[in-house]
C-alpha atoms as a PDB file:
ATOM      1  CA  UNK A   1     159.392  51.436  88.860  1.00  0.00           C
ATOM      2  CA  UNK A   2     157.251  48.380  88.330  1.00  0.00           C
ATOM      3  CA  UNK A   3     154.926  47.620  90.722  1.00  0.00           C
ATOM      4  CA  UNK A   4     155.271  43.918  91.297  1.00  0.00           C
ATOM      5  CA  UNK A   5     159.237  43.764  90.874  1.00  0.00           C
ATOM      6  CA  UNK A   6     160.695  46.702  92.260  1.00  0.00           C
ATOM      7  CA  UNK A   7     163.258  48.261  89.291  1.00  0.00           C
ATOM      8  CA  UNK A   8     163.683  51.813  88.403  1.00  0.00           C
ATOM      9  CA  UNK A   9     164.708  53.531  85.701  1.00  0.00           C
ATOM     10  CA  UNK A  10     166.299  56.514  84.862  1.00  0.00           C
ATOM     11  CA  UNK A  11     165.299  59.306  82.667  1.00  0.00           C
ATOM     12  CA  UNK A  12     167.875  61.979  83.577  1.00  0.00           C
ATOM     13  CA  UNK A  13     169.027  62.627  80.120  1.00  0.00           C
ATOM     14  CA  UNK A  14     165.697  63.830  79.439  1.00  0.00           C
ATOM     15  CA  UNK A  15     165.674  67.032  76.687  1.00  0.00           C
ATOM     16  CA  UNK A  16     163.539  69.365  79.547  1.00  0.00           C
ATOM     17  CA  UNK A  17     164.395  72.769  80.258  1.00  0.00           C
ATOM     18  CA  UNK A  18     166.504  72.980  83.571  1.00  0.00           C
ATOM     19  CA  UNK A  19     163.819  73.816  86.075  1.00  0.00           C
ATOM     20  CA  UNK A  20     163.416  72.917  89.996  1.00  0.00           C
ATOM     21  CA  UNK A  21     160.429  73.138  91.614  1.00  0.00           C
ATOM     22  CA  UNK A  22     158.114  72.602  89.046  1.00  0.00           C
ATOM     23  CA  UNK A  23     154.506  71.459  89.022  1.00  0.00           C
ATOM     24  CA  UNK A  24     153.828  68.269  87.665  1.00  0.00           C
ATOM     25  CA  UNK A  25     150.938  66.309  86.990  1.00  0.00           C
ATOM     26  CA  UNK A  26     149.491  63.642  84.688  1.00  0.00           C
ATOM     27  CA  UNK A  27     146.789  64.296  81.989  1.00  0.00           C
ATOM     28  CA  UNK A  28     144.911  61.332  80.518  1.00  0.00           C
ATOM     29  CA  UNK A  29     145.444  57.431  80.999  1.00  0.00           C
ATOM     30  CA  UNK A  30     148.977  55.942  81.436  1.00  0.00           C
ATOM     31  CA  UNK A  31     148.740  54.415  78.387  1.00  0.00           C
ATOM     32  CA  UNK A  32     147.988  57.303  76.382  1.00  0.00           C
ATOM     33  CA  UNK A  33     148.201  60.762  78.407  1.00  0.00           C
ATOM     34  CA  UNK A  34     150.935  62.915  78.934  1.00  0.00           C
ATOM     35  CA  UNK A  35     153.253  64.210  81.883  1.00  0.00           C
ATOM     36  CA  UNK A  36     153.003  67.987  82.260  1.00  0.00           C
ATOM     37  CA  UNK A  37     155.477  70.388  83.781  1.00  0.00           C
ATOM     38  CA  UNK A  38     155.049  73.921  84.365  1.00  0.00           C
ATOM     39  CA  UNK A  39     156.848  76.543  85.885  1.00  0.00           C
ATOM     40  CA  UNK A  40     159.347  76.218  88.398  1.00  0.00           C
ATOM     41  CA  UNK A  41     162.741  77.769  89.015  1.00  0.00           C
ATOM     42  CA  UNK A  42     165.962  78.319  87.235  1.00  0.00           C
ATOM     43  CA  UNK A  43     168.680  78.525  89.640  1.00  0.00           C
ATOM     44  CA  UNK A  44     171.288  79.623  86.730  1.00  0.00           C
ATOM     45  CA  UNK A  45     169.215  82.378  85.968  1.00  0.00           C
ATOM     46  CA  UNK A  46     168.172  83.157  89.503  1.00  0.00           C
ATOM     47  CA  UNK A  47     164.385  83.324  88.292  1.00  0.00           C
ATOM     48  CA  UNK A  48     161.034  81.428  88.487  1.00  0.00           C
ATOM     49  CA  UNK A  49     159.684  80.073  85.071  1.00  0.00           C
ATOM     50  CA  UNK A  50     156.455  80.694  83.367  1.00  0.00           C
ATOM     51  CA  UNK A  51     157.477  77.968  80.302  1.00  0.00           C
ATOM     52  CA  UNK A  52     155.631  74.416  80.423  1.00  0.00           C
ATOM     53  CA  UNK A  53     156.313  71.307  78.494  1.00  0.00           C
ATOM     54  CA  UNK A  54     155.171  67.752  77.929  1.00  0.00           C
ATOM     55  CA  UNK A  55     156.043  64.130  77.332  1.00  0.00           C
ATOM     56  CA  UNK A  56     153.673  61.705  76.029  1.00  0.00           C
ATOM     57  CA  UNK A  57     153.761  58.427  78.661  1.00  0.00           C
ATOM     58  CA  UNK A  58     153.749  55.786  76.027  1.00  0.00           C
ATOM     59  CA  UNK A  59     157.299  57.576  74.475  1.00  0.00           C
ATOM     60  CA  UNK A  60     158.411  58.177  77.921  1.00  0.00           C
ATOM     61  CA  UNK A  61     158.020  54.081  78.588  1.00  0.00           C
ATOM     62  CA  UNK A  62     159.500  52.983  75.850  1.00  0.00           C
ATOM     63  CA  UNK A  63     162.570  55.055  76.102  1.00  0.00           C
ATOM     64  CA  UNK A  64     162.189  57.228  73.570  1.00  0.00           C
ATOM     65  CA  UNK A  65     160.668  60.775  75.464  1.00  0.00           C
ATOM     66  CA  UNK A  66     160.429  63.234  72.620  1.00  0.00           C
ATOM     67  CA  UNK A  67     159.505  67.375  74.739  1.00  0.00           C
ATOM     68  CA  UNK A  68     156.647  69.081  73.305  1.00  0.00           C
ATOM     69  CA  UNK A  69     156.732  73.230  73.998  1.00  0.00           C
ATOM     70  CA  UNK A  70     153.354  73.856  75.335  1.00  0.00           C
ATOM     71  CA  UNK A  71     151.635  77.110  76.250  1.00  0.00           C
ATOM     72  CA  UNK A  72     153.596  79.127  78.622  1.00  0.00           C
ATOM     73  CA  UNK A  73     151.728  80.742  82.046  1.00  0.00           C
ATOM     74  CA  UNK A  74     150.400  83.970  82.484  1.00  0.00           C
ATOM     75  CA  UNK A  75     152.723  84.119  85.028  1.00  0.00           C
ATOM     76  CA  UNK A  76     156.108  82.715  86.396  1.00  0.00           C
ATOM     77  CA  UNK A  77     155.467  81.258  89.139  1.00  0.00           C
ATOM     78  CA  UNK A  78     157.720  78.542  91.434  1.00  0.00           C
ATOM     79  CA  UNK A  79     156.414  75.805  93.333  1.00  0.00           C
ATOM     80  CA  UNK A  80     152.937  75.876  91.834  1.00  0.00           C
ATOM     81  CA  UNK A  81     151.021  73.123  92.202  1.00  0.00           C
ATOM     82  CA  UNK A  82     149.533  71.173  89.242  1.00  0.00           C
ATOM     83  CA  UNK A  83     146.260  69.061  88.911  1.00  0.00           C
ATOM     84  CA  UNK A  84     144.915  67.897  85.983  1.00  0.00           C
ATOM     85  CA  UNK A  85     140.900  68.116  86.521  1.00  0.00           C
ATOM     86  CA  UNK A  86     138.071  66.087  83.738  1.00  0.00           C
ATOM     87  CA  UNK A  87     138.001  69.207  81.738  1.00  0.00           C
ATOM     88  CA  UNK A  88     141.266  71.196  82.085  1.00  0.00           C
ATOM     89  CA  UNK A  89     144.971  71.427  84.232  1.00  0.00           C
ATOM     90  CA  UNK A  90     144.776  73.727  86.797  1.00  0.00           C
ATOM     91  CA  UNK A  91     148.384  75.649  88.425  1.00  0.00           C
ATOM     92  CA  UNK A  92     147.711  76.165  91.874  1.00  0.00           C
ATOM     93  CA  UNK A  93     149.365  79.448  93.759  1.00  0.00           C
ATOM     94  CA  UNK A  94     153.327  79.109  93.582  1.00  0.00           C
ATOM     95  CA  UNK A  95     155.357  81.639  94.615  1.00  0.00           C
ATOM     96  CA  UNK A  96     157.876  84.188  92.829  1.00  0.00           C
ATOM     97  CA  UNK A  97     160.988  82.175  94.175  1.00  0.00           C
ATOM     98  CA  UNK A  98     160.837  78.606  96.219  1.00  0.00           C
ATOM     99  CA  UNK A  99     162.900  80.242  99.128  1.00  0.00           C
ATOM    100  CA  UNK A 100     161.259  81.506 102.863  1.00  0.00           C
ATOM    101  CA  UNK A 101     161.258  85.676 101.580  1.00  0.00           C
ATOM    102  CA  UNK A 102     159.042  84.729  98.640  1.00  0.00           C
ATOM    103  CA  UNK A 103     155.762  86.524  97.710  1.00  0.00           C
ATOM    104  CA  UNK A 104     153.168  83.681  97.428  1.00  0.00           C
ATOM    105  CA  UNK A 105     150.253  83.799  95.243  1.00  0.00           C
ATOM    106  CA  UNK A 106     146.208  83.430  95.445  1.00  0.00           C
ATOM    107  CA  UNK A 107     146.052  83.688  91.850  1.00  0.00           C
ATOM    108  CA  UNK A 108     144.875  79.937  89.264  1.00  0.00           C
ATOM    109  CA  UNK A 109     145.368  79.829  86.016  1.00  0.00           C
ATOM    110  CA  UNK A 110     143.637  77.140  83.358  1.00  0.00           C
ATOM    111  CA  UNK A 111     144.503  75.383  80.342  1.00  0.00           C
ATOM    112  CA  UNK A 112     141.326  73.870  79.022  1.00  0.00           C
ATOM    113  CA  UNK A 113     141.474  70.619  77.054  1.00  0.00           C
ATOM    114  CA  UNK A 114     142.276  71.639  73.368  1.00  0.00           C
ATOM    115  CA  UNK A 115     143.093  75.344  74.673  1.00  0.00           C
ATOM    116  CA  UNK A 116     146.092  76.927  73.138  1.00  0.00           C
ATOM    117  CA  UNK A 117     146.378  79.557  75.955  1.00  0.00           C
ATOM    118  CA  UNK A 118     146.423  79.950  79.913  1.00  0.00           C
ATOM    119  CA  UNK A 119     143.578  81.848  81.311  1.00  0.00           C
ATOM    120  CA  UNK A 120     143.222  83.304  84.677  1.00  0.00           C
ATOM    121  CA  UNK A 121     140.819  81.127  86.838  1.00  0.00           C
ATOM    122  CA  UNK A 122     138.976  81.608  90.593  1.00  0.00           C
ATOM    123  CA  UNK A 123     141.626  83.064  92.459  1.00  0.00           C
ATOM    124  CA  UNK A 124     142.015  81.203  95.779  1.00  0.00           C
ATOM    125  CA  UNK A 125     141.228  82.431  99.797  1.00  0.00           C
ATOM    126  CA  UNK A 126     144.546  82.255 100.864  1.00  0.00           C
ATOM    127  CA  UNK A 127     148.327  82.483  99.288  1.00  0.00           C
ATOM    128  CA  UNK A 128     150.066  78.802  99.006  1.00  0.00           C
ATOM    129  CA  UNK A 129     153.243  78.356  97.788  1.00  0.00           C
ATOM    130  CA  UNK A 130     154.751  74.742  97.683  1.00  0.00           C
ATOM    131  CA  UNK A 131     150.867  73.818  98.710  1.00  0.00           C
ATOM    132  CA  UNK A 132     149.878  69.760  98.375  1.00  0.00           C
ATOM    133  CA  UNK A 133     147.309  69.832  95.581  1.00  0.00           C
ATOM    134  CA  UNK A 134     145.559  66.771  94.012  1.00  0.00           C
ATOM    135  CA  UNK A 135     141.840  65.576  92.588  1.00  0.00           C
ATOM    136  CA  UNK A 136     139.379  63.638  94.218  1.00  0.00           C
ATOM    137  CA  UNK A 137     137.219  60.553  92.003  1.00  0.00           C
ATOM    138  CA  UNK A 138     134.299  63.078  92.284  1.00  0.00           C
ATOM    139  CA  UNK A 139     136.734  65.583  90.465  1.00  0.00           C
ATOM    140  CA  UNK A 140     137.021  67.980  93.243  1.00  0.00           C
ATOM    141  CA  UNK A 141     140.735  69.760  93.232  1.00  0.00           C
ATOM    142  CA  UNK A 142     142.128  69.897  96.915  1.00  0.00           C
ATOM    143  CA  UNK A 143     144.819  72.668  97.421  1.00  0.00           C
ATOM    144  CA  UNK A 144     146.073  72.002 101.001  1.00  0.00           C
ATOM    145  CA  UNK A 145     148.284  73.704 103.212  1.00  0.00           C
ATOM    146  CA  UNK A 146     151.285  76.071 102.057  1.00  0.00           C
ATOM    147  CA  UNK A 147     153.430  78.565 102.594  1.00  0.00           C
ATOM    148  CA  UNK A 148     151.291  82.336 102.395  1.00  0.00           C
ATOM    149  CA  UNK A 149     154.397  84.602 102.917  1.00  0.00           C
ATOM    150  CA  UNK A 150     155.342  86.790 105.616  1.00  0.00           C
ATOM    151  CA  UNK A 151     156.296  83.844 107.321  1.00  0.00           C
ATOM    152  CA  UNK A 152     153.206  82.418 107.885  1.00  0.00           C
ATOM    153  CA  UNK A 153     152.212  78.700 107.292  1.00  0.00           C
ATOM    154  CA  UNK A 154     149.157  77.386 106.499  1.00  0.00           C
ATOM    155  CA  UNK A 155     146.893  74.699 107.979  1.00  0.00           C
ATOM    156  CA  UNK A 156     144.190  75.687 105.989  1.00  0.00           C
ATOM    157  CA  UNK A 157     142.892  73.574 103.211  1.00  0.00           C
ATOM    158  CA  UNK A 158     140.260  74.587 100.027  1.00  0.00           C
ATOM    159  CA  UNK A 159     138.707  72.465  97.358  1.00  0.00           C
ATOM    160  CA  UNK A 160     137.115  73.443  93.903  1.00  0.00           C
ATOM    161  CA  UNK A 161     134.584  71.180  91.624  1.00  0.00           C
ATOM    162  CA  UNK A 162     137.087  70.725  88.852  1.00  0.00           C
ATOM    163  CA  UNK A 163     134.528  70.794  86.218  1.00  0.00           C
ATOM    164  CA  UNK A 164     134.007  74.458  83.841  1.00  0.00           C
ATOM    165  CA  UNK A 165     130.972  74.998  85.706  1.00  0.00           C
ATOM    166  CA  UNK A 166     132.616  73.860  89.243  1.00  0.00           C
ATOM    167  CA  UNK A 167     135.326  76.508  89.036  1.00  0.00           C
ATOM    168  CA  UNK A 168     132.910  79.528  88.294  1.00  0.00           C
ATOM    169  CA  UNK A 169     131.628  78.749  92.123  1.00  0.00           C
ATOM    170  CA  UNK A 170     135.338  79.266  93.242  1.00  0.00           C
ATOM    171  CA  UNK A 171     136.925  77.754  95.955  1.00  0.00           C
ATOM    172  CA  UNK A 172     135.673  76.815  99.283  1.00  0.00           C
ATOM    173  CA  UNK A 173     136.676  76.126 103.159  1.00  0.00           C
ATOM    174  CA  UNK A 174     137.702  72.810 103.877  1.00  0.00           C
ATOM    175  CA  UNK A 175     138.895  70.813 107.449  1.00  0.00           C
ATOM    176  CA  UNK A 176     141.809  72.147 108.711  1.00  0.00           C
ATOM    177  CA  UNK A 177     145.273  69.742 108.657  1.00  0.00           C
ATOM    178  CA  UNK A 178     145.960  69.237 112.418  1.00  0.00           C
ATOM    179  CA  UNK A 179     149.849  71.180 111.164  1.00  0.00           C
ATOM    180  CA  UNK A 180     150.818  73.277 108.679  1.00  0.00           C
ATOM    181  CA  UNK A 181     152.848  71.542 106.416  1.00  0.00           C
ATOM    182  CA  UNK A 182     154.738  73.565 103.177  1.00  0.00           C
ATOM    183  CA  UNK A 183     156.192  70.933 100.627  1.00  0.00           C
ATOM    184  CA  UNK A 184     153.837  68.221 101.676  1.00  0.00           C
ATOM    185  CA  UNK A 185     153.041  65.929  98.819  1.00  0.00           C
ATOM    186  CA  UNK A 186     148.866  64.789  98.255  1.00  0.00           C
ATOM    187  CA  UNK A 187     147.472  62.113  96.402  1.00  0.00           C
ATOM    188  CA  UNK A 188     144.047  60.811  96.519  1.00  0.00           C
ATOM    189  CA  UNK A 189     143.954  57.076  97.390  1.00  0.00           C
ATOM    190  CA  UNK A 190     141.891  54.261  96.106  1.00  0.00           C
ATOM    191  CA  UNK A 191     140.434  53.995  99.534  1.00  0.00           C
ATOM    192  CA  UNK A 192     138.708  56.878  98.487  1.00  0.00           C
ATOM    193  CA  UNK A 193     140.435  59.139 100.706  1.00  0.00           C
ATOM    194  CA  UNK A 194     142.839  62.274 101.025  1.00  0.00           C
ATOM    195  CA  UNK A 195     146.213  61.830 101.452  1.00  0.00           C
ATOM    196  CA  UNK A 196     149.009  64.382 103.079  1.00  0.00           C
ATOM    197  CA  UNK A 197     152.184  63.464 103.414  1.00  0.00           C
ATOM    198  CA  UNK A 198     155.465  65.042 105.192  1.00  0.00           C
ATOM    199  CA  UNK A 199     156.302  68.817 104.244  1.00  0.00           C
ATOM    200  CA  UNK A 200     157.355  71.282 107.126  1.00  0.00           C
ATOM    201  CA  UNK A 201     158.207  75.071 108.011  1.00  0.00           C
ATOM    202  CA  UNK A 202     160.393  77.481 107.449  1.00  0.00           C
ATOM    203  CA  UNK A 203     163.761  76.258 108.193  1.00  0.00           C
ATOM    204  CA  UNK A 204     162.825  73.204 110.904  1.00  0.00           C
ATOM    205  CA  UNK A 205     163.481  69.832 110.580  1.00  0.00           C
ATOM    206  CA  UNK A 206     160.815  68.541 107.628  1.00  0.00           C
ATOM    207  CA  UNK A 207     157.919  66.260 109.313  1.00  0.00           C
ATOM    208  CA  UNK A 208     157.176  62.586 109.089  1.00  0.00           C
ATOM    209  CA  UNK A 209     153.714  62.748 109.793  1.00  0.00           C
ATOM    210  CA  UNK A 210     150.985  61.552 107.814  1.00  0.00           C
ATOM    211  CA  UNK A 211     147.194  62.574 107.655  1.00  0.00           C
ATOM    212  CA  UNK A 212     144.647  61.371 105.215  1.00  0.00           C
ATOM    213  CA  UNK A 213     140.896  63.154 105.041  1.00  0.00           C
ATOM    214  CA  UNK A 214     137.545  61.135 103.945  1.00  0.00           C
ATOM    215  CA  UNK A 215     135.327  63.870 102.319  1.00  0.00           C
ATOM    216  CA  UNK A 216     132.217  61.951 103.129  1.00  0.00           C
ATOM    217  CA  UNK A 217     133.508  62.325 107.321  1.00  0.00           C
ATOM    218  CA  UNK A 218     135.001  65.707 106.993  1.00  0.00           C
ATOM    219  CA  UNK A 219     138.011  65.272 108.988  1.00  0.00           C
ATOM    220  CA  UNK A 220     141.357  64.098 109.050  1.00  0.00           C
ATOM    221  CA  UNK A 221     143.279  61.311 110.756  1.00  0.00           C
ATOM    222  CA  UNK A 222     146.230  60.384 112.087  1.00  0.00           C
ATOM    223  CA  UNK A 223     148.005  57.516 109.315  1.00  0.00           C
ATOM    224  CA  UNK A 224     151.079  55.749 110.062  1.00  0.00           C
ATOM    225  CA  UNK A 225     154.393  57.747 109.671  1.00  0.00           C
ATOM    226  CA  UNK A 226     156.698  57.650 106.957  1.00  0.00           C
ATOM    227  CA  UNK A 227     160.218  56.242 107.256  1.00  0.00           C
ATOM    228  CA  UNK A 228     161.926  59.836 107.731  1.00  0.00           C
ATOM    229  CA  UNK A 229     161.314  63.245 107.622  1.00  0.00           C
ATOM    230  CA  UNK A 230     160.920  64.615 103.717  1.00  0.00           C
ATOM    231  CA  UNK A 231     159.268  67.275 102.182  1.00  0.00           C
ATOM    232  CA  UNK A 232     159.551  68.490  98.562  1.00  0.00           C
ATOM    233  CA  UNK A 233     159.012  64.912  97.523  1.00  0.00           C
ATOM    234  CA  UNK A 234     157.356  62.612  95.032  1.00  0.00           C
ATOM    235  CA  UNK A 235     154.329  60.417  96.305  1.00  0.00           C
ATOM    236  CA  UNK A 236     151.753  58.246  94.118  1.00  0.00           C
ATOM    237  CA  UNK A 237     149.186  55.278  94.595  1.00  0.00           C
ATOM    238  CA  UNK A 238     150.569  52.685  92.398  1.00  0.00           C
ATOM    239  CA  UNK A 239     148.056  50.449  90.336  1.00  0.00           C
ATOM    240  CA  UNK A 240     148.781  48.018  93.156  1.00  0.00           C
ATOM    241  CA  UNK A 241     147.081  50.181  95.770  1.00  0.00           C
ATOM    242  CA  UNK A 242     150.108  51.166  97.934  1.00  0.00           C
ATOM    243  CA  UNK A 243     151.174  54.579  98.438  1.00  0.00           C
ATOM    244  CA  UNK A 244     155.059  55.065  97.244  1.00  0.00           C
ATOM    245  CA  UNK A 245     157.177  57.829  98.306  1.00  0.00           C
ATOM    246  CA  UNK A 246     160.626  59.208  97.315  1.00  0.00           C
ATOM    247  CA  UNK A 247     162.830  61.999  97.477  1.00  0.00           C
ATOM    248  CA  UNK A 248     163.085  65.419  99.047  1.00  0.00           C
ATOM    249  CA  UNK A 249     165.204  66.391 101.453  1.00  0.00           C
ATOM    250  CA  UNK A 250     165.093  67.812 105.141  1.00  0.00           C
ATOM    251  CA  UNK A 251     166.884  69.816 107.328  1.00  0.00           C
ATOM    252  CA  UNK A 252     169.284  67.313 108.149  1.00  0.00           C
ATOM    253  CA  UNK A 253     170.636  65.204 105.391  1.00  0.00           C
ATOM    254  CA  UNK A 254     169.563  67.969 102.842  1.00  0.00           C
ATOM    255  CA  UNK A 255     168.961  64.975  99.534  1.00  0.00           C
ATOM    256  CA  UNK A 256     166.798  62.729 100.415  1.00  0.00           C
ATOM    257  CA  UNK A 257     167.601  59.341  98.643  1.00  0.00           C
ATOM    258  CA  UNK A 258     165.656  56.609  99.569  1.00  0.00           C
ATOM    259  CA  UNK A 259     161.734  55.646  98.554  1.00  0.00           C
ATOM    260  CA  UNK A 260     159.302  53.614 100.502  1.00  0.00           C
ATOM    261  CA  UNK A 261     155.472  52.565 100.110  1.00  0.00           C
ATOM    262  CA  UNK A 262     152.663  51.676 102.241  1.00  0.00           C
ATOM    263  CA  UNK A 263     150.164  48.735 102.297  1.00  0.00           C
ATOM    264  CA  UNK A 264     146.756  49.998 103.079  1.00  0.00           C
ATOM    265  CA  UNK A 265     145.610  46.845 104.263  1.00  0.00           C
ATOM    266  CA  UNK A 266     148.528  46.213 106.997  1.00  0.00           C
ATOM    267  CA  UNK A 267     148.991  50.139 107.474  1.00  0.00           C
ATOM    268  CA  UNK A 268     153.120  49.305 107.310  1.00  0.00           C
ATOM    269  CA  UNK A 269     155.677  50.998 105.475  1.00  0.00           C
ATOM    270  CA  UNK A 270     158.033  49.039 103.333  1.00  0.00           C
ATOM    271  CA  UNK A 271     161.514  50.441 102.635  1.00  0.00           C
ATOM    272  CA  UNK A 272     162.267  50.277  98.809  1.00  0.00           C
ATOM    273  CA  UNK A 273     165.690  50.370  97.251  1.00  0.00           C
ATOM    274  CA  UNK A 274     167.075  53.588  96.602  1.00  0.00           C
ATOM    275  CA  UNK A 275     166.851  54.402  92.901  1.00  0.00           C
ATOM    276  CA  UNK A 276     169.534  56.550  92.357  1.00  0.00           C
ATOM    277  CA  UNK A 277     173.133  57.002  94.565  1.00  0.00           C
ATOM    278  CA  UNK A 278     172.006  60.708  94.843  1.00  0.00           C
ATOM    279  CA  UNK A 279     168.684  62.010  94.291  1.00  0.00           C
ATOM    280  CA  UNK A 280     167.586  65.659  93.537  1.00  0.00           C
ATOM    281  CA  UNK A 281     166.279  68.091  96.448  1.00  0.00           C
ATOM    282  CA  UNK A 282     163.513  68.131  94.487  1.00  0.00           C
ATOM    283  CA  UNK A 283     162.288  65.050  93.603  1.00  0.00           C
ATOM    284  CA  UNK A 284     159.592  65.679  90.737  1.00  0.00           C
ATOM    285  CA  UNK A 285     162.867  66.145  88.561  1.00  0.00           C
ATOM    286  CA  UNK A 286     163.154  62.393  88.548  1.00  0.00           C
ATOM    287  CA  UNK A 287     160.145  60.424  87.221  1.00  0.00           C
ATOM    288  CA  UNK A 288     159.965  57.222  88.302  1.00  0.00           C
ATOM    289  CA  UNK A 289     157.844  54.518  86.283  1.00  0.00           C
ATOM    290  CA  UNK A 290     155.284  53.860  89.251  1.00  0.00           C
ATOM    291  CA  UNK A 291     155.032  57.375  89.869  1.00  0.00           C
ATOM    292  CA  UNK A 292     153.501  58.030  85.589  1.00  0.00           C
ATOM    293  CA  UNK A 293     151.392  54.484  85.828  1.00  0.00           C
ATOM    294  CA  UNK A 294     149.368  55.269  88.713  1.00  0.00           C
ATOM    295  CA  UNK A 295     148.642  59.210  86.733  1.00  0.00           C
ATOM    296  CA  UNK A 296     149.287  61.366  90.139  1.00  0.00           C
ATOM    297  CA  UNK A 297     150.365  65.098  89.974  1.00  0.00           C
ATOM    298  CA  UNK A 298     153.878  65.242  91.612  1.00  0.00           C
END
């Protein structure tokens, strides 16, 4: 979507494996990076994926998105979450399905720059499937709340220096989210802050709450609420500083169709036209145009 004139368009004839729940992220400038997906789940197979692929962004905006294999994970995992760090793309936890009974995993794996395999990287404190991951400007990677199986949800948050020599320290302890929040989308802003958005727990109604962290304070806040409960859904700071949402589903409606963004200076959400007359439960299947220019993991 443009950011000045609101207009989507559609990629859904794009030549990717058929995957839900995938990570996603963006690697390198707009202009001249790529859009990464790895694993995820098949439901015609009944089985999480361990294959990856990529688009390069200038194809992908000029209509003609050509899908490069890439290396597959170590490991299949669903709802990983994907952050693309200075010196490598990290896949954060995941699970071994996306539904409640699923085993969810400590483990990270790494794909340095010019790497042609996966490797195993610091293994996180906690399990975190579906967590909210994204990097700070200082290159820290955030991995925030979660499911950690057994029915338990997290509140919990940990952060890694993104660098090769960060990630041999491993993760540590960061503030706690005031909820726990499974399916939450994170971006960092160009306020300089950490933003969580939506997600929810087991089978309750998916949350509309929003809370954004400044590392320098150590603490979240309360932001503005979103216009409806989502979770599973794609968010992004757009090159014109507002935060854009859209997708998911909750408990009620199921699919999710309509997008929104805020204005950090007014702190009010703007309702956007809806892109699509019915959009995916998981949203990251659709990439929106806003969503690639402003180079968030979704």
């Amino acid at each position: 979507m443009q950011p000045m004139a609101p207009r989507w368009r559609s990629y859904s004839r794009l030549p990717m494996a058929s995957r839900c729940a995938a990570g996603i992220c963006c690697k390198g400038g707009a202009g001249a990076g790529q859009l990464l997906v790895a694993g995820g789940f098949d439901f015609s197979q009944e089985e999480s994926l361990a294959s990856c692929e990529a688009i390069d962004i200038a194809d992908l905006l000029a209509e003609r998105p050509a899908v490069q294999a890439c290396p597959s994970l170590q490991h299949a995992r669903a709802c990983p979450g994907l952050a693309a760090a200075s010196e490598a793309v990290l896949a954060v936890g995941g699970g071994s399905s996306m539904f409640t009974a699923a085993e969810a995993f400590r483990s990270v794996e790494v794909l340095r720059t010019a790497a042609t395999k996966w490797q195993y990287g610091p293994t996180l404190q906690r399990p975190r499937c579906a967590a909210g991951v994204c990097v700070s400007s200082a290159g820290h990677v955030y991995a925030i709340s979660g499911y950690a199986g057994n029915d338990c949800y997290e509140e919990s948050v940990e952060w890694a220096d993104g660098s090769s020599e960060g990630l041999l320290r491993g993760w540590f302890a960061g503030p706690a989210l005031s909820q726990a929040r499974a399916g939450c989308a994170a971006c960092f802003g160009p306020d300089g802050r950490v933003w969580v958005l939506g997600g929810g727990c087991d089978e309750s109604a998916s949350l509309d709450t929003v809370e954004c962290l400044d590392p320098r304070e150590g603490r979240w806040c309360q932001a503005p609420c979103m216009p409806g409960r989502r979770r599973c859904f794609a968010a992004s700071f757009g090159i014109d500083r507002k935060l854009y949402i859209y997708g998911g589903w909750n408990r009620e409606r199921w699919h999710e169709d309509s997008a929104a963004r805020l204005d950090l200076r007014s702190l009010r959400w703007e309702t956007l036209p809806s892109p699509v007359s019915e959009a995916p439960a998981q949203a990251n299947s659709v990439i929106p145009y806003h969503f690639v220019s402003g180079c968030t993991a979704l």
